[in-house]
PDB file of N, CA and C in Angstrom:
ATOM      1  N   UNK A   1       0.832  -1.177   0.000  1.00  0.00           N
ATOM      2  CA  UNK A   1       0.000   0.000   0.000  1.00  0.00           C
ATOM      3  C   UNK A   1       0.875   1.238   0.000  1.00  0.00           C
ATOM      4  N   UNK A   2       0.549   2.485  -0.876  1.00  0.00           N
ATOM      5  CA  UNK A   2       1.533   3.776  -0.384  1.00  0.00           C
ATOM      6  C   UNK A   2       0.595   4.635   0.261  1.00  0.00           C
ATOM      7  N   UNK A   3       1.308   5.319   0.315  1.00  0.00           N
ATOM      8  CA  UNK A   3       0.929   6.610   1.540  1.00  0.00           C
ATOM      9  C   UNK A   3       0.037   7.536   0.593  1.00  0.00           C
ATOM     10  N   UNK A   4      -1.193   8.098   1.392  1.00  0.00           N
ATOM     11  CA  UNK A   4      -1.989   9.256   0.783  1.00  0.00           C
ATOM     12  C   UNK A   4      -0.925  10.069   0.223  1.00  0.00           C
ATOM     13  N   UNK A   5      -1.405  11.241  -0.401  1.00  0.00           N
ATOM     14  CA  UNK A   5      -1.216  12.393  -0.926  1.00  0.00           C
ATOM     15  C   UNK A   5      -0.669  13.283   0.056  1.00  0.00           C
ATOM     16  N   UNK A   6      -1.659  13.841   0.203  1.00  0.00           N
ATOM     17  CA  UNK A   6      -2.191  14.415   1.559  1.00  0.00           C
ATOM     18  C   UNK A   6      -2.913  13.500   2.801  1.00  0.00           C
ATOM     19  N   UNK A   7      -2.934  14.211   4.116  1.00  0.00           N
ATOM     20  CA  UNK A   7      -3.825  14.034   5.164  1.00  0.00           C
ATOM     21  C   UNK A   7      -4.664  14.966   5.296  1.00  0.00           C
ATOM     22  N   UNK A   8      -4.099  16.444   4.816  1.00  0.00           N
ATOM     23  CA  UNK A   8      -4.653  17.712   5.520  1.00  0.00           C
ATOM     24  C   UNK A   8      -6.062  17.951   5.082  1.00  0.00           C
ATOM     25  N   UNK A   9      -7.426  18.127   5.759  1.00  0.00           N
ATOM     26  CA  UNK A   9      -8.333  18.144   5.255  1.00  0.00           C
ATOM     27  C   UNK A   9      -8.643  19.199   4.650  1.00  0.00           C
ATOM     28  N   UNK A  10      -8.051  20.575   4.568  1.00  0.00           N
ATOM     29  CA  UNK A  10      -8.564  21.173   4.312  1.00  0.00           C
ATOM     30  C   UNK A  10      -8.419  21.539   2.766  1.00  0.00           C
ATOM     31  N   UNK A  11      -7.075  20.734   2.580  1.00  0.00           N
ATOM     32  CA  UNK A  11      -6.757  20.613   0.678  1.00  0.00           C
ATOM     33  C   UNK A  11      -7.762  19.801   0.246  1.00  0.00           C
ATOM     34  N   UNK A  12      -7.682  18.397   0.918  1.00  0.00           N
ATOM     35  CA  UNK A  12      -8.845  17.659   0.419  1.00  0.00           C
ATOM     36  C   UNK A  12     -10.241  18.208   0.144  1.00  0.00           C
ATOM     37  N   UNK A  13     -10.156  18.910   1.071  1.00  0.00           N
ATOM     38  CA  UNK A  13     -11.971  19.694   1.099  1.00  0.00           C
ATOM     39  C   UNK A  13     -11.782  20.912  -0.248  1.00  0.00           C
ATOM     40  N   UNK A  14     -10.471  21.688  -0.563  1.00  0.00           N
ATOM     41  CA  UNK A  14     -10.630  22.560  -1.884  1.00  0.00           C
ATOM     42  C   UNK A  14     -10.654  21.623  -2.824  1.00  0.00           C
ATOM     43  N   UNK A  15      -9.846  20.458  -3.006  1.00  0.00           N
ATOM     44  CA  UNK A  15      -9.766  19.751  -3.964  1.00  0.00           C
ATOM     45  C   UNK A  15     -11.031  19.194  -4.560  1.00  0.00           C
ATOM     46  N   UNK A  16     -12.146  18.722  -3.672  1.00  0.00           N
ATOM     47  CA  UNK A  16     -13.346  17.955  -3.731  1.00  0.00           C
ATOM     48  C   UNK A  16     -14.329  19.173  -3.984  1.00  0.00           C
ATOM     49  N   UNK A  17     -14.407  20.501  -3.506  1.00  0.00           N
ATOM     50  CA  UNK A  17     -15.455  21.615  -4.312  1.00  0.00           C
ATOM     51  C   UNK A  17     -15.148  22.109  -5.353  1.00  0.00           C
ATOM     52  N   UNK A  18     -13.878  22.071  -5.756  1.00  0.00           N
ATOM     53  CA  UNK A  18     -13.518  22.401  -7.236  1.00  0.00           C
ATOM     54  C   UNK A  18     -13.562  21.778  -8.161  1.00  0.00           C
ATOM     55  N   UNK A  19     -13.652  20.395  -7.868  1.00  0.00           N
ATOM     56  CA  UNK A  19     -14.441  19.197  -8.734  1.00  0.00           C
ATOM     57  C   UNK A  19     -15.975  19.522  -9.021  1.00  0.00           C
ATOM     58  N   UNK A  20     -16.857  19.889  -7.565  1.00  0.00           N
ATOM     59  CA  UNK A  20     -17.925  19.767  -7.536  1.00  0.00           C
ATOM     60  C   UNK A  20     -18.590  21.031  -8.388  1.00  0.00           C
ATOM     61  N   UNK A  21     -17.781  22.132  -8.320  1.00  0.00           N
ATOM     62  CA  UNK A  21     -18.205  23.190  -9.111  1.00  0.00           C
ATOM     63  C   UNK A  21     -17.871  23.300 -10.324  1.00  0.00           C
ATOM     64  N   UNK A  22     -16.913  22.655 -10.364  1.00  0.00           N
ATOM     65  CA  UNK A  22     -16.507  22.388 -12.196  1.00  0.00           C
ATOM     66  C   UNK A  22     -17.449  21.335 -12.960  1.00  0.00           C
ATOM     67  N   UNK A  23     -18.426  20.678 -12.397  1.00  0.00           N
ATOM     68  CA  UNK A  23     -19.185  19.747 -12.884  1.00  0.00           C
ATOM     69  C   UNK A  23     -20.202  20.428 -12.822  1.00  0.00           C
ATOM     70  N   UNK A  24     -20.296  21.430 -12.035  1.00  0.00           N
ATOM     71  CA  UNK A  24     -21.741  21.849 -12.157  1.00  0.00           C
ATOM     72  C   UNK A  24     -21.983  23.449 -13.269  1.00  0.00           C
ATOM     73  N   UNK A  25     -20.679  23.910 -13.215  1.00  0.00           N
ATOM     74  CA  UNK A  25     -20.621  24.678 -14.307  1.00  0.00           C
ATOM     75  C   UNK A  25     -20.707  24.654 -15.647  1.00  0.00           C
ATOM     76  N   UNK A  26     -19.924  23.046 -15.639  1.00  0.00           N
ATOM     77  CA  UNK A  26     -20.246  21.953 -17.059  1.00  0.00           C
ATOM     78  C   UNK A  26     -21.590  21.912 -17.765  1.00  0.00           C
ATOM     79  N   UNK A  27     -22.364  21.716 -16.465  1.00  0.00           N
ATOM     80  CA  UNK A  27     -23.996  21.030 -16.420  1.00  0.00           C
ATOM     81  C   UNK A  27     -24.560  22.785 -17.238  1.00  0.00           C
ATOM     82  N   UNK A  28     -24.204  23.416 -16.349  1.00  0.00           N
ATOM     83  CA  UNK A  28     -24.878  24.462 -16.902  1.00  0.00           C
ATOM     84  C   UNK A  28     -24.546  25.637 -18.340  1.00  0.00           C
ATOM     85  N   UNK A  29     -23.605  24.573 -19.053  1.00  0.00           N
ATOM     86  CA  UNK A  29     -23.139  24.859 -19.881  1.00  0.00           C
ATOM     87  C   UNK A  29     -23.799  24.200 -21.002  1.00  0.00           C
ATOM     88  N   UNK A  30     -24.038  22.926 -20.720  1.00  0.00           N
ATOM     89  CA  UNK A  30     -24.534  21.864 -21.216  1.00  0.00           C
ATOM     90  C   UNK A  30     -26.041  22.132 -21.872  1.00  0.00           C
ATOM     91  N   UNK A  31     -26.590  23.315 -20.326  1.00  0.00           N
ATOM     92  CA  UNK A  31     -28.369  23.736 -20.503  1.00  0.00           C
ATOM     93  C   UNK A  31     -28.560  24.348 -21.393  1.00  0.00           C
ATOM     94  N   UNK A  32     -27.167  25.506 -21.331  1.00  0.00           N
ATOM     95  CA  UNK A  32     -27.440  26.579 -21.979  1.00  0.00           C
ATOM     96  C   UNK A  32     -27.566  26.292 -23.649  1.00  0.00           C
ATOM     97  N   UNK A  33     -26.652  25.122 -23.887  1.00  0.00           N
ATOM     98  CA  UNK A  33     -26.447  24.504 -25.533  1.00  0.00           C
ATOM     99  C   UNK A  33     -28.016  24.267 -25.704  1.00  0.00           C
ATOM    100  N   UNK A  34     -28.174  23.257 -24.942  1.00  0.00           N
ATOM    101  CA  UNK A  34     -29.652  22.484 -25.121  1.00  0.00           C
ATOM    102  C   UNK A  34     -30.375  23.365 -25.612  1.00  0.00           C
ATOM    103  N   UNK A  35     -30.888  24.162 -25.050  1.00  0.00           N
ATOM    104  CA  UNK A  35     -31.559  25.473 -25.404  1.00  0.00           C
ATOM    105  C   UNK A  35     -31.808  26.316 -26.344  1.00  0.00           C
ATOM    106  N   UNK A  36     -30.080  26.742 -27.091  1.00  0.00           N
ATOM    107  CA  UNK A  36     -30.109  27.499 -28.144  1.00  0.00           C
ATOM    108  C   UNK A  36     -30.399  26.802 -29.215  1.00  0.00           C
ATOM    109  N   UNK A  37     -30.414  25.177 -29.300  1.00  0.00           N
ATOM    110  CA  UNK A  37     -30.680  23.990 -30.501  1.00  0.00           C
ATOM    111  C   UNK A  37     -31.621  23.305 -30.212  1.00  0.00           C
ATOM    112  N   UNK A  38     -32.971  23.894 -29.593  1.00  0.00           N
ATOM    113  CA  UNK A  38     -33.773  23.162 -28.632  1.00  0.00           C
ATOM    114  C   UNK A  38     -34.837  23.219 -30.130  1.00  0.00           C
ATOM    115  N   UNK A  39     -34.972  22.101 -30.609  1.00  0.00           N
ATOM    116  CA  UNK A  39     -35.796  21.508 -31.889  1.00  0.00           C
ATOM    117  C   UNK A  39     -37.295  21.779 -31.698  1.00  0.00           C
ATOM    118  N   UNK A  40     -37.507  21.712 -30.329  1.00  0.00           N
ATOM    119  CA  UNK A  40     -39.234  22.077 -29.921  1.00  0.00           C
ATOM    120  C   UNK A  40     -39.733  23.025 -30.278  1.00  0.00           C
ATOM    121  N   UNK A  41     -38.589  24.302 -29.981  1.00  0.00           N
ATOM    122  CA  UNK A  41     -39.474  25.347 -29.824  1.00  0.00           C
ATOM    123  C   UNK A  41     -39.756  26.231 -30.798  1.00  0.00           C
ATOM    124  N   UNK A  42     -40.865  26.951 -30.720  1.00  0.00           N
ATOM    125  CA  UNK A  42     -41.844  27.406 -31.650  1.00  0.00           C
ATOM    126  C   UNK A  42     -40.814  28.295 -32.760  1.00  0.00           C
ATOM    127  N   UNK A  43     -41.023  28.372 -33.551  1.00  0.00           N
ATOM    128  CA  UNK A  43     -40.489  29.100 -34.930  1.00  0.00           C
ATOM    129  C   UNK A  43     -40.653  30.211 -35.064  1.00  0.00           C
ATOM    130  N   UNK A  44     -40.188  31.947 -34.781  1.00  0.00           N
ATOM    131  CA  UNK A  44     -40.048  32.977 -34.751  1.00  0.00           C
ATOM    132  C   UNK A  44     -40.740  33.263 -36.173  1.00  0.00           C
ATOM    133  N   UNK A  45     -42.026  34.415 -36.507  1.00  0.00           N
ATOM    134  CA  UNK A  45     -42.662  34.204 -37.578  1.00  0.00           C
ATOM    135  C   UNK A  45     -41.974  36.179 -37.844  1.00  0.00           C
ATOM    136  N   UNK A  46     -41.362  36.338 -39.171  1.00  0.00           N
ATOM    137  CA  UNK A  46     -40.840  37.964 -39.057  1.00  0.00           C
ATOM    138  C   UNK A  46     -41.861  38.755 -39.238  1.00  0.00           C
ATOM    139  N   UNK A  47     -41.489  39.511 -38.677  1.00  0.00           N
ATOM    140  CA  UNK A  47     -42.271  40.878 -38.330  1.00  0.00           C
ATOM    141  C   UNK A  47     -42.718  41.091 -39.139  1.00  0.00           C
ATOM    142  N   UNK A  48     -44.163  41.908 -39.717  1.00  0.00           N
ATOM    143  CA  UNK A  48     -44.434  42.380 -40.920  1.00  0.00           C
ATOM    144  C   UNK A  48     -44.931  43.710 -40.518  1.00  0.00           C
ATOM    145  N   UNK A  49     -45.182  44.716 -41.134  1.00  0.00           N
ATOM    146  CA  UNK A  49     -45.128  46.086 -41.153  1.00  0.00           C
ATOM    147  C   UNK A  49     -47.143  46.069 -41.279  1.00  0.00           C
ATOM    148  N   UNK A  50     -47.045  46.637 -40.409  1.00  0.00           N
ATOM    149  CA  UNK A  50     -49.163  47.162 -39.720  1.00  0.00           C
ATOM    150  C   UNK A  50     -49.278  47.748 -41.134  1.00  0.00           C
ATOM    151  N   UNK A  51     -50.661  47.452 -41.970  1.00  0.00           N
ATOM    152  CA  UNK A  51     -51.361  47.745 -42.438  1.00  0.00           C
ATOM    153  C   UNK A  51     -52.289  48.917 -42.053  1.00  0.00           C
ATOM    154  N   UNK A  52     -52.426  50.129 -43.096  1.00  0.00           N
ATOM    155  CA  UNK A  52     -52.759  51.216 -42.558  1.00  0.00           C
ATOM    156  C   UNK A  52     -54.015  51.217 -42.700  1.00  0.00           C
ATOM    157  N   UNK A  53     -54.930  51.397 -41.106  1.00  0.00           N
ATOM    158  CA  UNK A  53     -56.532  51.156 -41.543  1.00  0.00           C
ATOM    159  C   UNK A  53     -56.899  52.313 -41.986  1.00  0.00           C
ATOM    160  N   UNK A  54     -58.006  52.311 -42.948  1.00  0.00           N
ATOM    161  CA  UNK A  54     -58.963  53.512 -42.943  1.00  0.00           C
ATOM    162  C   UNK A  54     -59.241  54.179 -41.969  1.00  0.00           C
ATOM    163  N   UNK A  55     -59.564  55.712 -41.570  1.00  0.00           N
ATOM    164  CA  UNK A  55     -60.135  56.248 -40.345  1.00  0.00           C
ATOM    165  C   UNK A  55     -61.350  55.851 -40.152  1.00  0.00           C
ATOM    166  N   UNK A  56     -62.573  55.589 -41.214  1.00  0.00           N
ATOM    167  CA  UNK A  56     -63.759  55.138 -40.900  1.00  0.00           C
ATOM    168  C   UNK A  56     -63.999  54.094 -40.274  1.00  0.00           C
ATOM    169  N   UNK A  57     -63.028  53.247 -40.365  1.00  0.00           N
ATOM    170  CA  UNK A  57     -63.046  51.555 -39.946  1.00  0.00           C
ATOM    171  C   UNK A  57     -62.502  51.201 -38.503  1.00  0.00           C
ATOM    172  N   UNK A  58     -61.655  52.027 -37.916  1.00  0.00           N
ATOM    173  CA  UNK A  58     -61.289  52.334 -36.799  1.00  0.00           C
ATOM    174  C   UNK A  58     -62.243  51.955 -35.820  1.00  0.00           C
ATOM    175  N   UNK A  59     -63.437  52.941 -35.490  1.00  0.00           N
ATOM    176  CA  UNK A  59     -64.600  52.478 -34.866  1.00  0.00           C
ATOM    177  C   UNK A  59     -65.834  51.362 -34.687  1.00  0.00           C
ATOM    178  N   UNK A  60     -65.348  50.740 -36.170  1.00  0.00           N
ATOM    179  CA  UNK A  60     -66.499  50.063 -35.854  1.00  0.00           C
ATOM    180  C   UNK A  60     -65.490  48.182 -35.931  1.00  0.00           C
ATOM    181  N   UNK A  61     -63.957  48.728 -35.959  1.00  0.00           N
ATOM    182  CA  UNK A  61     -63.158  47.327 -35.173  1.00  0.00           C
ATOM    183  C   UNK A  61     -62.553  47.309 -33.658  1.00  0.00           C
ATOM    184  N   UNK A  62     -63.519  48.026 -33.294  1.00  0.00           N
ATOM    185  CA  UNK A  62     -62.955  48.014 -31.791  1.00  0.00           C
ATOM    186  C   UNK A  62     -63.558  46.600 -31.023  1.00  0.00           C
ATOM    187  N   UNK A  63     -62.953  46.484 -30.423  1.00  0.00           N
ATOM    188  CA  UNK A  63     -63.265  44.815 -29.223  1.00  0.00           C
ATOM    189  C   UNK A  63     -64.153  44.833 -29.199  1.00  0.00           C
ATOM    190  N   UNK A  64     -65.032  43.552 -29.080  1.00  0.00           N
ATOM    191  CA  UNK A  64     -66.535  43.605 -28.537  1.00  0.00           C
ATOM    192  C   UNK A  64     -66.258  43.737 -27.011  1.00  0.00           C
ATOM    193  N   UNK A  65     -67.600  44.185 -26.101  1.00  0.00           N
ATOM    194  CA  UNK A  65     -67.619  43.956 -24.418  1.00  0.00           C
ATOM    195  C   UNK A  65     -67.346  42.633 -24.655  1.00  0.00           C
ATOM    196  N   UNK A  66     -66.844  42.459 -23.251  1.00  0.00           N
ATOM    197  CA  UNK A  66     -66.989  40.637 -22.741  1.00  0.00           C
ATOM    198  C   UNK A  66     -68.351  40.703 -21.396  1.00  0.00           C
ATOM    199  N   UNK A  67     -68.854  39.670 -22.003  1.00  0.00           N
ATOM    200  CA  UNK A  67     -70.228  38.984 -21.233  1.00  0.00           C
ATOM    201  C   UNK A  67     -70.421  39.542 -19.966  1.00  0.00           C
ATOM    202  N   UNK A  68     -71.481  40.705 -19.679  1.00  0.00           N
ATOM    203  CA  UNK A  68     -71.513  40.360 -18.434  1.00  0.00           C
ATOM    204  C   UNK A  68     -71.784  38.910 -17.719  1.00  0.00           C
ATOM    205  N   UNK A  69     -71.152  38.885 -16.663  1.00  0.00           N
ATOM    206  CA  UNK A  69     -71.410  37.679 -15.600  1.00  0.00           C
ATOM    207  C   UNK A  69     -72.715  37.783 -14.808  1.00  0.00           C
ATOM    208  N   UNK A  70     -73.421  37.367 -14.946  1.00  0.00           N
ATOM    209  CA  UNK A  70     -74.613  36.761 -13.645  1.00  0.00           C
ATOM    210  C   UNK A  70     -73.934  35.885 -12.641  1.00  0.00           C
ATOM    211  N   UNK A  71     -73.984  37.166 -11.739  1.00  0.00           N
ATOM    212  CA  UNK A  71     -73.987  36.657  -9.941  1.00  0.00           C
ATOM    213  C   UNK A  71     -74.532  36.090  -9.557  1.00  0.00           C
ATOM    214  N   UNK A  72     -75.746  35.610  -9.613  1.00  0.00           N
ATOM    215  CA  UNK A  72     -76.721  34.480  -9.403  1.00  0.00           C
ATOM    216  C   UNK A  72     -76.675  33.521  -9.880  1.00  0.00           C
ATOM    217  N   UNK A  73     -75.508  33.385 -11.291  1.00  0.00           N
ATOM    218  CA  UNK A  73     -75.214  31.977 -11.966  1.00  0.00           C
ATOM    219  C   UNK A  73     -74.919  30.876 -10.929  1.00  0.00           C
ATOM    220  N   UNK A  74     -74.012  31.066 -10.091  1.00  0.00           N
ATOM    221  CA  UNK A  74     -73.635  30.276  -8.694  1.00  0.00           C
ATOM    222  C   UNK A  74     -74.473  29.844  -7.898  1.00  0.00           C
ATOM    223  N   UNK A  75     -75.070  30.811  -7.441  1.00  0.00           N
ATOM    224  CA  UNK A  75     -76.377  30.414  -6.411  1.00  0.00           C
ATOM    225  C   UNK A  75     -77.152  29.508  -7.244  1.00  0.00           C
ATOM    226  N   UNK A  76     -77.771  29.639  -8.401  1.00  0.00           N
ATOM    227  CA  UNK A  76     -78.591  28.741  -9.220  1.00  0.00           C
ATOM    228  C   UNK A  76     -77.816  27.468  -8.990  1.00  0.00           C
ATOM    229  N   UNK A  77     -76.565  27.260  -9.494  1.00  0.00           N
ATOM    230  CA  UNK A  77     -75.983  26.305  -9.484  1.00  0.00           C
ATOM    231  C   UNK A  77     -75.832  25.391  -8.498  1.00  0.00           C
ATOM    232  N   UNK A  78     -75.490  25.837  -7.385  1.00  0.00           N
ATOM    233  CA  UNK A  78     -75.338  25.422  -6.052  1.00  0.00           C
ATOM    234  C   UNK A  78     -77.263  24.561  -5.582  1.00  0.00           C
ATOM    235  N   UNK A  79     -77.491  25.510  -6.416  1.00  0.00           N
ATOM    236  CA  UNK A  79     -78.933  25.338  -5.912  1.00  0.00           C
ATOM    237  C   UNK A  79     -79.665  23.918  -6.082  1.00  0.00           C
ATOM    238  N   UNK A  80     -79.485  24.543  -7.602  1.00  0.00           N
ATOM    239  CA  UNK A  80     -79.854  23.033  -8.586  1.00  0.00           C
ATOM    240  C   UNK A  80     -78.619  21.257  -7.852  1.00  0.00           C
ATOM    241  N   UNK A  81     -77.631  21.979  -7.425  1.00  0.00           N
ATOM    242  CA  UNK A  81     -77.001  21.164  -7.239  1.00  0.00           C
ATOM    243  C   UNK A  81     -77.684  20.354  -5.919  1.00  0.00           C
ATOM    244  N   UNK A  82     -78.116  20.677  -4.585  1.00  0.00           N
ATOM    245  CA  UNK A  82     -78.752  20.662  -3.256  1.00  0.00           C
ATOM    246  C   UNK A  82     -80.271  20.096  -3.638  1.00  0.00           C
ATOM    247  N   UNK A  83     -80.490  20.575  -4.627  1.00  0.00           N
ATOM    248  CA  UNK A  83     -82.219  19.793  -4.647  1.00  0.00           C
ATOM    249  C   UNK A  83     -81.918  18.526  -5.706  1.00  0.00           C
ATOM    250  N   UNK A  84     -80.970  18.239  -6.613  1.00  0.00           N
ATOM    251  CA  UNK A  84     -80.358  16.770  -6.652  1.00  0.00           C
ATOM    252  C   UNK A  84     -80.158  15.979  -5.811  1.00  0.00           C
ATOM    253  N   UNK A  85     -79.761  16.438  -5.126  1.00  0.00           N
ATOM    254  CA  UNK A  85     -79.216  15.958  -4.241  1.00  0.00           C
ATOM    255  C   UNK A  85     -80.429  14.970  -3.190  1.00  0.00           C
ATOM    256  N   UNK A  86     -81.336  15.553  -2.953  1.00  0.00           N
ATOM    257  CA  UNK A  86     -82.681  15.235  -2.362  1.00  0.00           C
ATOM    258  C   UNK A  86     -82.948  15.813  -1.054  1.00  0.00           C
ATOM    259  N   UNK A  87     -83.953  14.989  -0.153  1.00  0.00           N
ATOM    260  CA  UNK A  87     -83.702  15.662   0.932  1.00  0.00           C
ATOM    261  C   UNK A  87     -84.579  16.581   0.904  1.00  0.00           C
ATOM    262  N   UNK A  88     -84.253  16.917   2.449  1.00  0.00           N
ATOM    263  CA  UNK A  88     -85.557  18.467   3.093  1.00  0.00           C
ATOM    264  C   UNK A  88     -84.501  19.639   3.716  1.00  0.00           C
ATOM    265  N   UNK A  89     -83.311  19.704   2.268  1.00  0.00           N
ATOM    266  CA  UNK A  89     -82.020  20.520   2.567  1.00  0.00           C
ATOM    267  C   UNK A  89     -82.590  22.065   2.460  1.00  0.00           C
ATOM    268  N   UNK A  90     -82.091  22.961   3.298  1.00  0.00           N
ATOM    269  CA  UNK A  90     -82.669  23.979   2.519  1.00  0.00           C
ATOM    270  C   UNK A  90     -81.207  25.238   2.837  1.00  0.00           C
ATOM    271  N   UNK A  91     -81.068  26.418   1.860  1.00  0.00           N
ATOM    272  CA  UNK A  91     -79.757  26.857   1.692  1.00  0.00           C
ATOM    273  C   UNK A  91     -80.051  28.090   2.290  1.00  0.00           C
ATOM    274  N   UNK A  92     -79.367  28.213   3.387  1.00  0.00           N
ATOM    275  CA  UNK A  92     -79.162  29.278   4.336  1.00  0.00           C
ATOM    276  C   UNK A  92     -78.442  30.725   4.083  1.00  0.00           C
ATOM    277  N   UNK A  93     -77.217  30.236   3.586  1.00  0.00           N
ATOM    278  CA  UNK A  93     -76.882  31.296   3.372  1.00  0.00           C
ATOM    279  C   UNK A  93     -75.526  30.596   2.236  1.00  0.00           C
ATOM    280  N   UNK A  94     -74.977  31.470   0.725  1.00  0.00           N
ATOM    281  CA  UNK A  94     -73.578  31.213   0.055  1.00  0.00           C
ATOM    282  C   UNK A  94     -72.888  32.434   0.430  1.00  0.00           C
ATOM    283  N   UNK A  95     -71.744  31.592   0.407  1.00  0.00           N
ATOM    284  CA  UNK A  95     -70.457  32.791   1.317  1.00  0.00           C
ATOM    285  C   UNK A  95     -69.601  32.124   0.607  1.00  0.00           C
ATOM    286  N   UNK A  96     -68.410  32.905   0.195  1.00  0.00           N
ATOM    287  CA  UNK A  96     -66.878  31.852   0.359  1.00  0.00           C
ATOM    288  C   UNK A  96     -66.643  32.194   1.254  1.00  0.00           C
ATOM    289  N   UNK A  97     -65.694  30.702   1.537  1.00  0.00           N
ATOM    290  CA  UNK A  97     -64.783  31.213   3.166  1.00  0.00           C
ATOM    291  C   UNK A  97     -63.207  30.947   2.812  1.00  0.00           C
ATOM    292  N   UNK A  98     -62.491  31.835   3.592  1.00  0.00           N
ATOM    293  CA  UNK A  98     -61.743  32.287   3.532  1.00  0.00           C
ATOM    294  C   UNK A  98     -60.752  31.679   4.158  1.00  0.00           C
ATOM    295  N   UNK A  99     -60.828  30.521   4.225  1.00  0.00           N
ATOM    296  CA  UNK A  99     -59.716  29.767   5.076  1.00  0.00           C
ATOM    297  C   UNK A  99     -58.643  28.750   4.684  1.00  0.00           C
ATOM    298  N   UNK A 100     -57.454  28.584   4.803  1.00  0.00           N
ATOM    299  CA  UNK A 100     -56.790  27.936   4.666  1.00  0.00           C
ATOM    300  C   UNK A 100     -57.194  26.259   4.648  1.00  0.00           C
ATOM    301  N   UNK A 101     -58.126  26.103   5.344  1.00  0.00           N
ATOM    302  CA  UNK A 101     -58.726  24.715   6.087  1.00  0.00           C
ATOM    303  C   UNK A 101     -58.273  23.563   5.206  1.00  0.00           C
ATOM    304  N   UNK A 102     -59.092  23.998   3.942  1.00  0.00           N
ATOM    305  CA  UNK A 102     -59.274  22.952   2.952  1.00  0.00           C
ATOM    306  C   UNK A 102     -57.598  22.491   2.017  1.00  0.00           C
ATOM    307  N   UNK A 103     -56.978  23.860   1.952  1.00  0.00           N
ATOM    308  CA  UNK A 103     -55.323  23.397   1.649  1.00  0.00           C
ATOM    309  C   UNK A 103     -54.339  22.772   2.472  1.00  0.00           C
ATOM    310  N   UNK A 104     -54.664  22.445   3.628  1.00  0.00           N
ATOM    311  CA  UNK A 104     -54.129  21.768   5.020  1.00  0.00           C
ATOM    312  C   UNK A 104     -54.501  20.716   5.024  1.00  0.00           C
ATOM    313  N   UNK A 105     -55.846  20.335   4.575  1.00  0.00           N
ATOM    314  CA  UNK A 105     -56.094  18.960   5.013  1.00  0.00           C
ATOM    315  C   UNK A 105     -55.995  18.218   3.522  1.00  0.00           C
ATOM    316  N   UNK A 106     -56.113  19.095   2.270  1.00  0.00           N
ATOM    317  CA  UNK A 106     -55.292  18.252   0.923  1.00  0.00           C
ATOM    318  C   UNK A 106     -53.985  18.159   1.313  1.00  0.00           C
ATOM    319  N   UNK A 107     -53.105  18.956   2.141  1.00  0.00           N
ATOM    320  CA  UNK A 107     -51.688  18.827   2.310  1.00  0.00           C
ATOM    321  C   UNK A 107     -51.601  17.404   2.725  1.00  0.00           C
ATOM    322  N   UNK A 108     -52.316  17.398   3.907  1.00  0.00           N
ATOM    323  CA  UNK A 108     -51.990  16.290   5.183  1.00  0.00           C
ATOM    324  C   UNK A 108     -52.096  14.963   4.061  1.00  0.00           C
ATOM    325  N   UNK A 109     -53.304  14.924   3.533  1.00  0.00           N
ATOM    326  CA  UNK A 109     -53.953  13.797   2.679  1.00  0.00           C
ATOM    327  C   UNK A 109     -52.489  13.214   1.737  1.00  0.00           C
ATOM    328  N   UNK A 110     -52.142  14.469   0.900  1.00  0.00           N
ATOM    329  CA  UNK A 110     -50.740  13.830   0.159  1.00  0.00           C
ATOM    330  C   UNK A 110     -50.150  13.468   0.728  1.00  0.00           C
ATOM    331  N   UNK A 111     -49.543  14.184   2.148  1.00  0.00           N
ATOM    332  CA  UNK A 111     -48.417  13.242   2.848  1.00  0.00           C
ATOM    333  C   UNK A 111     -48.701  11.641   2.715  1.00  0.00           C
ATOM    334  N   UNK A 112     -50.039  11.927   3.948  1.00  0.00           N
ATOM    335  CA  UNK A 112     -50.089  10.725   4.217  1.00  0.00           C
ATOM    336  C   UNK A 112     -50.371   9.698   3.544  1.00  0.00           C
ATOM    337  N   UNK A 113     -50.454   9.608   2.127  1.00  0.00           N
ATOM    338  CA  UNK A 113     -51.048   8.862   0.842  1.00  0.00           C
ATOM    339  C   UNK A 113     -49.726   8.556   0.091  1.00  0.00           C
ATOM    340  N   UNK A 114     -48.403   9.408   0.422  1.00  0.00           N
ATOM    341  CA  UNK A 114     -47.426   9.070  -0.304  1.00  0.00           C
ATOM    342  C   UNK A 114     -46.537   7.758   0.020  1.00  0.00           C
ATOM    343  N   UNK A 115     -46.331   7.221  -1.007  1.00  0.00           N
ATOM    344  CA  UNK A 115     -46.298   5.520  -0.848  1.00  0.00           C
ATOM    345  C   UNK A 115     -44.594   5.409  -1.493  1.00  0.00           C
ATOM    346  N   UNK A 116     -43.526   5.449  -0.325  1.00  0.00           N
ATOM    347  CA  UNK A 116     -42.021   5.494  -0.834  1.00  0.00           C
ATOM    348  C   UNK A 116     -41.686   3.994  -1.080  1.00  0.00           C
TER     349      UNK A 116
END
C-alpha cells in the first residue's frame, strides 16, 4: 500500500469543491447549448409592417364587451345542485370562506397517501 497524498483536510476539502463546481458549471453549460438547438421550440414568424386602416373603420373594429357575468349563476348552481341531491335541505346562506382549512387537510392527505 503507499501513503496518501495528503492528510490535511482542508486541501482535500478545496480539492473535492472544485471538482464539484466544475461539474456543475459543465452542467450548466450543457443547458445553456440544449436550449439554443432546442428543436421544440416554436419558430419565430418575421415581423411584418401594420397595415394602414382607414379612419372610418377604426370604430367600428374596436373589441366587442366581454359577457356580463350573472352573480346568481352560482347560487342557481349550487342550488340546482342541493335539490339533486334530495332531501328536506334547505340553503341558508352562500359565502366563500376564507380559510386555509381545505389546503391543510389536501396537504396532510398527500403526505399521508405518499407511498415510498
Amino acid at each position: 500500500m503507499h501513503q496518501p497524498a495528503t492528510t490535511n483536510p482542508l486541501i482535500i476539502m478545496c480539492i473535492n469543491m472544485t471538482i464539484v463546481f466544475a461539474v456543475l458549471i459543465g452542467l450548466s453549460f450543457m443547458i445553456k447549448f440544449i436550449h439554443m438547438i432546442d428543436p421544440t421550440k416554436p419558430k419565430e414568424k418575421p415581423a411584418e409592417a401594420p397595415k394602414a386602416a382607414p379612419a372610418a373603420a377604426a370604430p367600428a373594429a374596436a373589441a366587442p364587451a366581454a359577457p356580463a357575468v350573472d352573480p346568481n349563476l352560482n347560487i342557481a348552481v349550487i342550488a340546482a345542485a342541493v335539490a339533486a341531491y334530495g332531501g328536506d335541505a334547505k340553503i341558508v346562506a352562500i359565502r366563500p370562506i376564507e380559510s386555509a382549512g381545505w389546503k391543510n387537510v389536501g396537504r396532510a392527505n398527500g403526505v399521508q397517501n405518499t407511498v415510498f
